[in-house]
C-alpha atoms as a PDB file:
ATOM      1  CA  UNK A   1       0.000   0.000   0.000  1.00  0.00           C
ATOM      2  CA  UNK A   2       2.599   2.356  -1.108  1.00  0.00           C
ATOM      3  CA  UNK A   3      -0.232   4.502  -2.573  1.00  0.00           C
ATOM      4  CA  UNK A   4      -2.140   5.032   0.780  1.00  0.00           C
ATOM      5  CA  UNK A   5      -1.552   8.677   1.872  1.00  0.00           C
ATOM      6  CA  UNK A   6      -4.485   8.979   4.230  1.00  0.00           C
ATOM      7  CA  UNK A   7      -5.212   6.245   6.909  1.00  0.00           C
ATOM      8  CA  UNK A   8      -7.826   5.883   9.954  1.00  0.00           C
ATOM      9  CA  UNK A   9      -8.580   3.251  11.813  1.00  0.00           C
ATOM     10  CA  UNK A  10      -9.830   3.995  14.936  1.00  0.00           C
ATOM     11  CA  UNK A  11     -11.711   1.720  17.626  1.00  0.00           C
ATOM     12  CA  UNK A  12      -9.512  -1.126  16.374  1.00  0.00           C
ATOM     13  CA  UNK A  13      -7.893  -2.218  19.963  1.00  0.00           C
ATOM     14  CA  UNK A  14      -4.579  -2.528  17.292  1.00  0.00           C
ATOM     15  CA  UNK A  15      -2.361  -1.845  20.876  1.00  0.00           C
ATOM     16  CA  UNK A  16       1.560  -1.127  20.219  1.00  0.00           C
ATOM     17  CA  UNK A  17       2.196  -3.549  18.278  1.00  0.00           C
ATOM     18  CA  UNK A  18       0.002  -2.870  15.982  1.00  0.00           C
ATOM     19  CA  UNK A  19       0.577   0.530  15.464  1.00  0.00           C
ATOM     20  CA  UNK A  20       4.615  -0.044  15.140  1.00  0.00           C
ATOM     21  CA  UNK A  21       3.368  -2.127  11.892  1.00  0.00           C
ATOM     22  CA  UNK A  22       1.601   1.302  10.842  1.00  0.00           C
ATOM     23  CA  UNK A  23       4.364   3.285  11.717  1.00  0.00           C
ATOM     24  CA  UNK A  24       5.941   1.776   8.790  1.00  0.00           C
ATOM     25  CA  UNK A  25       3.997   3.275   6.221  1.00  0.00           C
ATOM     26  CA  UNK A  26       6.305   6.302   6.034  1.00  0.00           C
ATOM     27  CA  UNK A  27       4.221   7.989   2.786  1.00  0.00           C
ATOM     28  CA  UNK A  28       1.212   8.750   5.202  1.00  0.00           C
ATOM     29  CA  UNK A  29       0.377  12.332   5.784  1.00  0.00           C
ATOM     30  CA  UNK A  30      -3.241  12.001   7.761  1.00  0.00           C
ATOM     31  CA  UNK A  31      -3.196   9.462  10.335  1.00  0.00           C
ATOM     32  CA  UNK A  32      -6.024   8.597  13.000  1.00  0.00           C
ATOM     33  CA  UNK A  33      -5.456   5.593  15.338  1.00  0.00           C
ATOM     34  CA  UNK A  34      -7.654   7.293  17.925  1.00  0.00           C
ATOM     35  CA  UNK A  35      -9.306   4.711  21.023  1.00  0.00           C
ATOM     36  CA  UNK A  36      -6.725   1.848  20.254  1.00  0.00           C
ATOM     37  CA  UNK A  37      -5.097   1.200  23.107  1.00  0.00           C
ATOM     38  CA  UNK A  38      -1.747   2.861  22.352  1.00  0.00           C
ATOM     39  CA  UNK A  39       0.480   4.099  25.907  1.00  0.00           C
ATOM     40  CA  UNK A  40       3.736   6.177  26.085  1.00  0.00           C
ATOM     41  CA  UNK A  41       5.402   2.985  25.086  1.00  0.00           C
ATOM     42  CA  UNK A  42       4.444   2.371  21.820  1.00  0.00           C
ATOM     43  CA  UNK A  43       4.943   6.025  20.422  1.00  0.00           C
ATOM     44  CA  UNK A  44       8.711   5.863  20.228  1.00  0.00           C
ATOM     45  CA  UNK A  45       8.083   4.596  16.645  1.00  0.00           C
ATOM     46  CA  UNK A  46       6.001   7.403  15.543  1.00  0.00           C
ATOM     47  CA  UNK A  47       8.826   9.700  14.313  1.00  0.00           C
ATOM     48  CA  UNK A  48       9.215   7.408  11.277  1.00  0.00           C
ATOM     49  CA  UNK A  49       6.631   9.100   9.870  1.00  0.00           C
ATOM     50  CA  UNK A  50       8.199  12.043   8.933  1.00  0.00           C
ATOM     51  CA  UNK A  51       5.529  13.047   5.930  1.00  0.00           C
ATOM     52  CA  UNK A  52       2.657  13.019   8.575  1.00  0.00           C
ATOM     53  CA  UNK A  53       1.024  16.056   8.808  1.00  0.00           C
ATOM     54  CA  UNK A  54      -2.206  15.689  10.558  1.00  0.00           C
ATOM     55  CA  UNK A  55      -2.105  12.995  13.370  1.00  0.00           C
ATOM     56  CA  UNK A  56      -5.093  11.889  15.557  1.00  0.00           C
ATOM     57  CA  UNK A  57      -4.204  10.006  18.660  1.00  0.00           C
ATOM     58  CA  UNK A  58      -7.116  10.566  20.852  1.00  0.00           C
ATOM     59  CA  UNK A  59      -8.298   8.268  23.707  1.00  0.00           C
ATOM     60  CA  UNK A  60      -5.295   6.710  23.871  1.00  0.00           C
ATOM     61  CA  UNK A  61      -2.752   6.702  26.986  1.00  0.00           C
ATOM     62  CA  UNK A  62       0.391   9.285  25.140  1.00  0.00           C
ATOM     63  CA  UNK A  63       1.425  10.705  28.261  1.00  0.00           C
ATOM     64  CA  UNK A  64       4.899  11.165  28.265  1.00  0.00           C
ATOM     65  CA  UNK A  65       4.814   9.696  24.866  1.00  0.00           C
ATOM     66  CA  UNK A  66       4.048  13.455  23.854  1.00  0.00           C
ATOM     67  CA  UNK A  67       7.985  14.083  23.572  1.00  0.00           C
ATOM     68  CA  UNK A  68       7.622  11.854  20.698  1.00  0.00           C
ATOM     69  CA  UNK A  69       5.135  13.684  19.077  1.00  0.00           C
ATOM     70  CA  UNK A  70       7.251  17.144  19.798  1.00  0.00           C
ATOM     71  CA  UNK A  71       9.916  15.760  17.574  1.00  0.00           C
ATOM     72  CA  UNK A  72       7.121  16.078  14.620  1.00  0.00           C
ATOM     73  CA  UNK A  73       7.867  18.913  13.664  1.00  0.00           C
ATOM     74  CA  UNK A  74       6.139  19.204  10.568  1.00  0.00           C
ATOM     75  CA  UNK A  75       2.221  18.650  11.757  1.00  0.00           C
ATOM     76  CA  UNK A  76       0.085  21.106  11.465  1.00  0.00           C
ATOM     77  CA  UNK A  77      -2.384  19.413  12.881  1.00  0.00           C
ATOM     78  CA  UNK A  78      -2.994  17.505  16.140  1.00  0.00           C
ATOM     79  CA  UNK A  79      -5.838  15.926  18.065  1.00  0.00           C
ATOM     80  CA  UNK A  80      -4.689  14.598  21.573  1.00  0.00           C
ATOM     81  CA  UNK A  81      -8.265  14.465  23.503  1.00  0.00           C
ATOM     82  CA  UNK A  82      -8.493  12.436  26.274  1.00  0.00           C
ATOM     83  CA  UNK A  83      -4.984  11.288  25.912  1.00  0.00           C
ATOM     84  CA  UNK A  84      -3.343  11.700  29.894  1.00  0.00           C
ATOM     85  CA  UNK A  85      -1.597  14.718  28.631  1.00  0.00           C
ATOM     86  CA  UNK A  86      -0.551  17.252  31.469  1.00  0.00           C
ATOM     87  CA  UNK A  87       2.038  20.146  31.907  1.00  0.00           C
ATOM     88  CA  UNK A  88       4.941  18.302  31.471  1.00  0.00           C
ATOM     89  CA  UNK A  89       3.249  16.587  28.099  1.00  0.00           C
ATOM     90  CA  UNK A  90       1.747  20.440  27.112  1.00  0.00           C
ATOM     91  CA  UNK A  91       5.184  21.380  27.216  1.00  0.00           C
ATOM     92  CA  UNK A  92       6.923  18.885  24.696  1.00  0.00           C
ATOM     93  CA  UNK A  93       3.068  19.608  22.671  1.00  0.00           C
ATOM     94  CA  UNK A  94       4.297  23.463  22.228  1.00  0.00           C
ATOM     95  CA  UNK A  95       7.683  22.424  20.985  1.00  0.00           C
ATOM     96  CA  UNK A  96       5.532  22.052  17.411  1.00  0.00           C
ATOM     97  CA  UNK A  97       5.972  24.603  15.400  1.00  0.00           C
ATOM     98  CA  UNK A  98       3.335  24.161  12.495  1.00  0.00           C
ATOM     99  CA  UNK A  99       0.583  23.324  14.385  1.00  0.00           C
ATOM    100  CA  UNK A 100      -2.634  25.811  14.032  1.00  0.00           C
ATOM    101  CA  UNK A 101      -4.864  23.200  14.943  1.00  0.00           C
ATOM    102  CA  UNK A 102      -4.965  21.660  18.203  1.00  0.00           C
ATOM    103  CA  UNK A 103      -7.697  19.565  20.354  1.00  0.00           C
ATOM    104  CA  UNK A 104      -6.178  18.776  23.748  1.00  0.00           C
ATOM    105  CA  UNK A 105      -9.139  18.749  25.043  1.00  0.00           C
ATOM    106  CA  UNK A 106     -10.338  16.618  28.364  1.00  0.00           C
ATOM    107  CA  UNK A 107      -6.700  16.464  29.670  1.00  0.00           C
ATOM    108  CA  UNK A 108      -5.114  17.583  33.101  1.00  0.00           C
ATOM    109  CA  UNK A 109      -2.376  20.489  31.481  1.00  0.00           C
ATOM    110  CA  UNK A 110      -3.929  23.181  33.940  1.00  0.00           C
ATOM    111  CA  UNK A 111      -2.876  27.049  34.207  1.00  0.00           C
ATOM    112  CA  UNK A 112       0.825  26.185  33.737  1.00  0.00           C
ATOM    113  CA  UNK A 113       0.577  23.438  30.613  1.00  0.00           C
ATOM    114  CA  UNK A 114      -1.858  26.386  29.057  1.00  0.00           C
ATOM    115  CA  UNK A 115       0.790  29.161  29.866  1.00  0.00           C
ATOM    116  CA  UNK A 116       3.240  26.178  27.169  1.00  0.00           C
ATOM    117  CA  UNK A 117       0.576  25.951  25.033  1.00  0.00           C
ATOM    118  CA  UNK A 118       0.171  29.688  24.405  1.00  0.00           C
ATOM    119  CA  UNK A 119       3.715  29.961  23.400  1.00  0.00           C
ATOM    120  CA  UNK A 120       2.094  28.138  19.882  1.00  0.00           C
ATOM    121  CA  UNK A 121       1.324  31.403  18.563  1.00  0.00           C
ATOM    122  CA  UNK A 122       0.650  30.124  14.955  1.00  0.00           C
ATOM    123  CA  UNK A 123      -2.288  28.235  16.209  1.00  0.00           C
ATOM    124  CA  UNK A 124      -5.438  29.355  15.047  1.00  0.00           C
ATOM    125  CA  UNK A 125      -7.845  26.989  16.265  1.00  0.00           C
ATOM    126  CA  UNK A 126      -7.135  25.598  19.822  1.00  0.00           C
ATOM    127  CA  UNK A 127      -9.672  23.343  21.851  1.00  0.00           C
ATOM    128  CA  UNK A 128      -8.945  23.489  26.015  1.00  0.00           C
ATOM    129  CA  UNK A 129     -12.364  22.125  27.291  1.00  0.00           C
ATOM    130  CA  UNK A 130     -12.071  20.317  30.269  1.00  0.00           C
ATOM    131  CA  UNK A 131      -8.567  20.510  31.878  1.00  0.00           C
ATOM    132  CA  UNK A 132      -8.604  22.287  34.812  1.00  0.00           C
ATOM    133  CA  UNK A 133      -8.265  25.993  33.653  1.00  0.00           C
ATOM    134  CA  UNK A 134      -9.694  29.151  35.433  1.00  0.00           C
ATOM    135  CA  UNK A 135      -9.220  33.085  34.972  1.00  0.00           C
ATOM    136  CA  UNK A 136      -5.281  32.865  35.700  1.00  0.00           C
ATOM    137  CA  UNK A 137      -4.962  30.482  32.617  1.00  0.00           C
ATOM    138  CA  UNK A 138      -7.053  32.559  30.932  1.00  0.00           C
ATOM    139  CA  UNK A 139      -4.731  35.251  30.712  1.00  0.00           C
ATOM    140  CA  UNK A 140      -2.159  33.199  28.865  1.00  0.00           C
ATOM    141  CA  UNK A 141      -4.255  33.221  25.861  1.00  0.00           C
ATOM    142  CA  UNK A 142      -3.706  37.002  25.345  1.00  0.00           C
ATOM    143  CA  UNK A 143      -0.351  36.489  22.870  1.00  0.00           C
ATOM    144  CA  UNK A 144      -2.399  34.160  20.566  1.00  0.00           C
ATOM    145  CA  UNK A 145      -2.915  36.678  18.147  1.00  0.00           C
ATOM    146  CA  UNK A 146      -3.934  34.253  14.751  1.00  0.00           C
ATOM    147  CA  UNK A 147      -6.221  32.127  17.326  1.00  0.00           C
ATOM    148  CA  UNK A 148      -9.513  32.795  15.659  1.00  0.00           C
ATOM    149  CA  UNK A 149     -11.644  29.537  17.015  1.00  0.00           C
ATOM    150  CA  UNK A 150     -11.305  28.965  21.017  1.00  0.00           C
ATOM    151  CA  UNK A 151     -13.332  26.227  23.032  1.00  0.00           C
ATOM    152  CA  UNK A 152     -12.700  26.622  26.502  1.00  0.00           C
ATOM    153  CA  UNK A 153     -15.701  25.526  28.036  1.00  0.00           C
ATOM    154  CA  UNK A 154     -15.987  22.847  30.998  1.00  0.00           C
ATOM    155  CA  UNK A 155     -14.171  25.259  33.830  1.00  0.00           C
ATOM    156  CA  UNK A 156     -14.750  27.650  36.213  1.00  0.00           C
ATOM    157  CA  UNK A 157     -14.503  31.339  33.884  1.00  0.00           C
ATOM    158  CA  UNK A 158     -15.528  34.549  36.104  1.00  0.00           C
ATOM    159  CA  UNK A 159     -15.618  38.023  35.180  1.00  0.00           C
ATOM    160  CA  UNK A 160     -11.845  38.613  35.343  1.00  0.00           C
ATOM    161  CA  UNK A 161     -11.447  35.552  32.668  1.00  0.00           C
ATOM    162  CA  UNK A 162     -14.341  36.537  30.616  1.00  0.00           C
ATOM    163  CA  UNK A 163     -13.425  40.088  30.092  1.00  0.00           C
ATOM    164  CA  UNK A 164      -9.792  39.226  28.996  1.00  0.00           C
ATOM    165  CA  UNK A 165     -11.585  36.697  26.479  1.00  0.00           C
ATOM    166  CA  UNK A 166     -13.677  39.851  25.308  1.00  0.00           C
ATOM    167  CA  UNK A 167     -10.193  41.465  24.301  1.00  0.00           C
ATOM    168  CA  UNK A 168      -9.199  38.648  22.412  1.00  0.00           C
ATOM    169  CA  UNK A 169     -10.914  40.731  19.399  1.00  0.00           C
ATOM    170  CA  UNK A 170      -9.860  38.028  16.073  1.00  0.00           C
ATOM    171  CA  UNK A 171     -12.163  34.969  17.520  1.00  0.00           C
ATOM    172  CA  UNK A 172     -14.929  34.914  15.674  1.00  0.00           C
ATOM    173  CA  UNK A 173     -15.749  30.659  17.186  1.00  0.00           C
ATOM    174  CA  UNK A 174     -16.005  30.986  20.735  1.00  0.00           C
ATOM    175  CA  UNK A 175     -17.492  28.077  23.013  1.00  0.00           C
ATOM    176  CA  UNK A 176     -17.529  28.699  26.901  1.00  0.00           C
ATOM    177  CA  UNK A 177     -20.470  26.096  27.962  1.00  0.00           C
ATOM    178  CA  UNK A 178     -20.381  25.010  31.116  1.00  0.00           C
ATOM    179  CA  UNK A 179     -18.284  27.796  32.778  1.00  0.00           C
ATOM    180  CA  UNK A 180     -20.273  29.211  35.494  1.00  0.00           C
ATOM    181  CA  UNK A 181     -20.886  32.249  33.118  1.00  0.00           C
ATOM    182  CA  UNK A 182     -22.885  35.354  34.950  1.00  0.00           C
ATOM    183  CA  UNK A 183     -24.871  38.440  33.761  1.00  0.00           C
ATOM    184  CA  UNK A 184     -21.646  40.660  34.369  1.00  0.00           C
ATOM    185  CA  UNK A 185     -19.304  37.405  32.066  1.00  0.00           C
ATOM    186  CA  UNK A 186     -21.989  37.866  29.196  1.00  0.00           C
ATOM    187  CA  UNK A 187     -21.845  41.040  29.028  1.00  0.00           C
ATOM    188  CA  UNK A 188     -18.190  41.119  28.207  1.00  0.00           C
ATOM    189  CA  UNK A 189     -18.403  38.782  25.738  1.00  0.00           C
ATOM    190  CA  UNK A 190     -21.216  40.612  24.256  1.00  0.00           C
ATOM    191  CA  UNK A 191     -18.565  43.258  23.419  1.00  0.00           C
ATOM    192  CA  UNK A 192     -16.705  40.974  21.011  1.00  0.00           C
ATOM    193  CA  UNK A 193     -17.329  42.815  17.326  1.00  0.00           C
ATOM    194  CA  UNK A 194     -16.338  39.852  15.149  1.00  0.00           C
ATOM    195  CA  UNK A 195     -17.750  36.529  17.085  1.00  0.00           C
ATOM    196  CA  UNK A 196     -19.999  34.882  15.049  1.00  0.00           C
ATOM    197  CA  UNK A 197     -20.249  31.236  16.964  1.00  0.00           C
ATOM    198  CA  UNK A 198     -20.469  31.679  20.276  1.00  0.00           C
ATOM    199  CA  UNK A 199     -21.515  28.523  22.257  1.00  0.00           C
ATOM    200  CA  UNK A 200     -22.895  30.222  25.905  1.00  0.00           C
ATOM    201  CA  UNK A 201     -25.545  27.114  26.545  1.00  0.00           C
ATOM    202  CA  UNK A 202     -25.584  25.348  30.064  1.00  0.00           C
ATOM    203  CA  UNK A 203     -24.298  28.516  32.298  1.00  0.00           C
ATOM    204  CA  UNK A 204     -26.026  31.329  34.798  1.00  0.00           C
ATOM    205  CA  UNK A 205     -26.084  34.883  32.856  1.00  0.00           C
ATOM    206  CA  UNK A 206     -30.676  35.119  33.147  1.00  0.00           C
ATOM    207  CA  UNK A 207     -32.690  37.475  31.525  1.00  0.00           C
ATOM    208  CA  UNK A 208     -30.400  40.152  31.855  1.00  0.00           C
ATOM    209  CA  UNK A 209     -27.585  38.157  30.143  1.00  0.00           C
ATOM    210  CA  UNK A 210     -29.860  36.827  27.075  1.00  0.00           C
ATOM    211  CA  UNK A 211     -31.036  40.618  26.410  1.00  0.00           C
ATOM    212  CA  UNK A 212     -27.178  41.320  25.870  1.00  0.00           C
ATOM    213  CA  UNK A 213     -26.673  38.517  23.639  1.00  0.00           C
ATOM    214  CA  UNK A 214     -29.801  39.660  21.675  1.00  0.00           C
ATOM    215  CA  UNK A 215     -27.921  42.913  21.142  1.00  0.00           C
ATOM    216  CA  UNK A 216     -25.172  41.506  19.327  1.00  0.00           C
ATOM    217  CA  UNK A 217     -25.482  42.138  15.552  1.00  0.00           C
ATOM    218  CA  UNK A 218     -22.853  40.271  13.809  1.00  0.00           C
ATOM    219  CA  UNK A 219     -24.203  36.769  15.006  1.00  0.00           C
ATOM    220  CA  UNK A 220     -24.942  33.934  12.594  1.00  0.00           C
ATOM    221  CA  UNK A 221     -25.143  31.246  15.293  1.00  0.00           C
ATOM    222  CA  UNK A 222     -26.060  31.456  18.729  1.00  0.00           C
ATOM    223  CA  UNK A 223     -26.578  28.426  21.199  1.00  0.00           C
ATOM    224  CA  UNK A 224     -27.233  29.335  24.524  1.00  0.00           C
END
């Protein structure tokens, strides 16, 4: 299968050995072995494939297998939900320097692993949700000037983290469900001139929050 360029296969319980008889297929550019029962371990092979670009490795254990995956250094895309990643792991993550899309979503990286991640400031879409973040992570986010799609949702966001959001004046995809968002967070966010997409569903903002939403003018989509 010389040919083959583009591989998934997913849910496939192919373990490390399996995917060591995948990392042989050094013409691949899009891989996805995500939920296959891959650990740390069996990623040492992975930087045989030195065409990959966009690599999806979700639900699997990478953990400190993520220094591996820094010595990719030509993705430019990577999905590592639910994959044991935490600060130490962000860190070897934000050693890529081609990455603009990034999902490390449901992991533990916290407010120091996100201060790593925002050293990435190529990236352009980046997806946090769930991994321990609150208003002092927040802040790191400011120097991602390309970043134009953010999900952050699944934390704890007050009105300190939801006005420096609002400055973060490029997104036009924002997603901050399940954040504990209030009247005086919604109306920050309201402020944003070029957010189209903003996912606000499952927070705390009431009437007087939705009436400030209402007001915006530039949205196409609006769950809340």
């Amino acid at each position: 299968m010389r040919q083959l360029t583009c591989l998934s296969v997913s849910n496939n319980n192919i373990g490390n050995e399996g995917f060591k008889f995948i990392c042989e297929m050094k013409q691949l550019t899009y891989l996805d072995v995500g939920r296959n029962d891959i650990n740390s371990k069996g990623l040492n092979h992975i930087t045989n494939l030195d065409k990959l670009k966009d690599l999806r490795i979700y639900y699997n254990s990478v953990g400190d297998g993520a220094k591996y995956i820094s010595e990719m250094k030509q993705l430019t895309n990577l999905n590592v939900n639910t994959a044991c990643i935490n600060e130490k792991g962000a860190k070897f993550i934000s050693e890529l320097p081609l990455v603009t899309n990034l999902n490390i979503s449901f992991n533990e990286i916290g407010n120091q692993g996100l201060e790593h991640i925002s050293r990435m400031k190529q990236l352009t879409h980046l997806n946090i949700q769930s991994n321990n973040i609150d208003d002092t992570g927040v802040y790191f986010l400011h120097g991602l000037d390309q970043l134009t799609t953010l999900d952050i949702s699944k934390h704890i966001i007050g009105e300190k983290g939801t006005k420096l959001l609002s400055e973060m004046e490029q997104l036009t995809h924002l997603d901050i469900s399940e954040c504990c968002i209030q009247y005086e967070g919604v109306k920050h966010i309201s402020e944003m001139k070029n957010l189209t997409y903003p996912n606000i569903c499952l927070n705390c903002f009431g009437k007087g929050g939705a009436k400030c939403l209402c007001e915006m003018k530039n949205l196409i989509k609006l769950y809340k």
